[in-house]
Protein backbone atom coordinates (compact mmCIF):
# COMPACT_ATOMS: atom_id res chain seq x y z
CA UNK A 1 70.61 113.86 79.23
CA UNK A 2 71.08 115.00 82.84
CA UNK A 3 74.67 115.81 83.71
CA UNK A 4 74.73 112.57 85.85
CA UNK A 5 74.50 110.16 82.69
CA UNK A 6 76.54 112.32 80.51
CA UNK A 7 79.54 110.50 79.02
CA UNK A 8 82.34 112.68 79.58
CA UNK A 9 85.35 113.45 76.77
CA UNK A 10 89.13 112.09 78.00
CA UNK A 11 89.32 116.23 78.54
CA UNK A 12 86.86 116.36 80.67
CA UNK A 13 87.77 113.70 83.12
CA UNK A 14 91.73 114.81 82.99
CA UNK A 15 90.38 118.26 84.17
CA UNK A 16 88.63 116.53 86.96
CA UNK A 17 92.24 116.24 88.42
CA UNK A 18 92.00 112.68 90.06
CA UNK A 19 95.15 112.00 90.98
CA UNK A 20 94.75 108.63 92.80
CA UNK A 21 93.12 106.89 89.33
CA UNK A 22 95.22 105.91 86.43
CA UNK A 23 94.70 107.78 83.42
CA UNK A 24 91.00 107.06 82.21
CA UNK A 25 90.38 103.93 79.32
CA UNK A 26 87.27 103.05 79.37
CA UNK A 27 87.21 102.78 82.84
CA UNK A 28 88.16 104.83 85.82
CA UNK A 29 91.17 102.72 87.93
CA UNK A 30 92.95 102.58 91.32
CA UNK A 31 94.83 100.13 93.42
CA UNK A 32 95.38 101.30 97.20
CA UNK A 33 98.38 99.79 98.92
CA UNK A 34 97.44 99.04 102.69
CA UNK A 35 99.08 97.92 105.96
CA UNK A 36 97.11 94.59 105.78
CA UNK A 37 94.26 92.50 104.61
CA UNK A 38 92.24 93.62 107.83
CA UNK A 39 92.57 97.33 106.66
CA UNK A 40 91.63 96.47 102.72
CA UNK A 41 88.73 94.84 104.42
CA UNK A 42 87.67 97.88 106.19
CA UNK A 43 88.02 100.23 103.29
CA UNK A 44 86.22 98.34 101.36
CA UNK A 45 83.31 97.98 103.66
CA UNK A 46 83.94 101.81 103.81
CA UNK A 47 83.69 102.32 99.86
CA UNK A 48 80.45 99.79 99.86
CA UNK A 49 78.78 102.03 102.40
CA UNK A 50 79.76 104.88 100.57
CA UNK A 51 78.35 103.33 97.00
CA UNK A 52 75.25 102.36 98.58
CA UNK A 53 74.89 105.99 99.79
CA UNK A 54 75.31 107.37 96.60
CA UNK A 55 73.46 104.04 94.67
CA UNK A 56 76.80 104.01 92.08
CA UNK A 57 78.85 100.95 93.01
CA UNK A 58 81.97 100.27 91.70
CA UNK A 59 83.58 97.08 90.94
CA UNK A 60 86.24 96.44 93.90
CA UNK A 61 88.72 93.64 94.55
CA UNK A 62 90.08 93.06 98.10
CA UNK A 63 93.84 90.98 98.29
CA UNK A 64 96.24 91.07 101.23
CA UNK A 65 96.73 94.61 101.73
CA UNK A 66 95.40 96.30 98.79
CA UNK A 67 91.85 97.42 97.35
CA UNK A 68 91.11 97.45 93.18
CA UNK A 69 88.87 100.39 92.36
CA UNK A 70 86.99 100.43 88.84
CA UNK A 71 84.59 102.94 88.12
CA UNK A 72 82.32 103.46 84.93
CA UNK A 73 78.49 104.19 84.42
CA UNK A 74 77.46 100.79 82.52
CA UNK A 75 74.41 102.08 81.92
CA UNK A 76 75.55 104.81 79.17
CA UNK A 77 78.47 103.12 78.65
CA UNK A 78 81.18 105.34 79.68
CA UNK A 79 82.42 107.81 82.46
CA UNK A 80 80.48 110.33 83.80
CA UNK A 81 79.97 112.75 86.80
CA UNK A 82 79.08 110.22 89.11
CA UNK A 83 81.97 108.25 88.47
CA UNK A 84 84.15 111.31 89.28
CA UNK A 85 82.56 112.03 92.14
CA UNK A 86 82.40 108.75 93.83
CA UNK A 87 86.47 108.56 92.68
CA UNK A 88 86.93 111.91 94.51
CA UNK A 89 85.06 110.11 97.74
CA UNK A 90 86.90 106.69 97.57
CA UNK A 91 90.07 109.10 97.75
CA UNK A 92 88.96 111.07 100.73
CA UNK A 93 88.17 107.50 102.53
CA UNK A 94 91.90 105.71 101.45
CA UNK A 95 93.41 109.10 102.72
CA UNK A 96 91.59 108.65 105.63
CA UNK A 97 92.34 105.30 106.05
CA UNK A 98 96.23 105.79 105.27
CA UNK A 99 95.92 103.79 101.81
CA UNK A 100 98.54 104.77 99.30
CA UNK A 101 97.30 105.27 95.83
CA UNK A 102 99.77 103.05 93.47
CA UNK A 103 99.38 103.62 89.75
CA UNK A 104 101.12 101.74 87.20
């Protein structure tokens, strides 16, 4: 298997230092706090654009000033590099943006 469809260990993605998503379950988490619904909107369109760029789309929910982030590779059933690196992009765009990463 390529390195792409890999499932990685809980070791593997902790080492991948992702500070904005909760520690890993199954899935790969985040919740951005923003000023308003019209900014979740656009980070959101910015994340979709993103996804479509790099044909891995997460599953995202939009609500009055925040954005739900869930990443996993359904495919193999499990993280893997491109779920890392599409986290690591969805954190450079809510930085951008001036989202706040809010982990529970």
């Amino acid at each position: 298997m390529s390195e792409n469809t890999t499932v990685l260990t809980p070791a593997e993605i902790a080492a991948a230092d992702l500070a904005d998503f909760a520690p890993p379950t199954p899935v790969l988490a985040a919740r951005y706090r923003t000023k308003d619904f019209a900014s979740a909107l656009v980070l959101v369109d910015q994340i979709g654009a993103a996804a479509e760029e790099a044909n891995h789309h997460p599953d995202l929910t939009l609500a009055y000033g925040s954005v739900g982030v869930t990443l996993t590779s359904h495919d193999v059933g499990g993280i893997t590099q491109r779920d890392l690196a599409m986290a690591r992009r969805i954190s450079e765009l809510a930085a951008a943006a001036g989202a706040v990463a809010e982990n529970d």
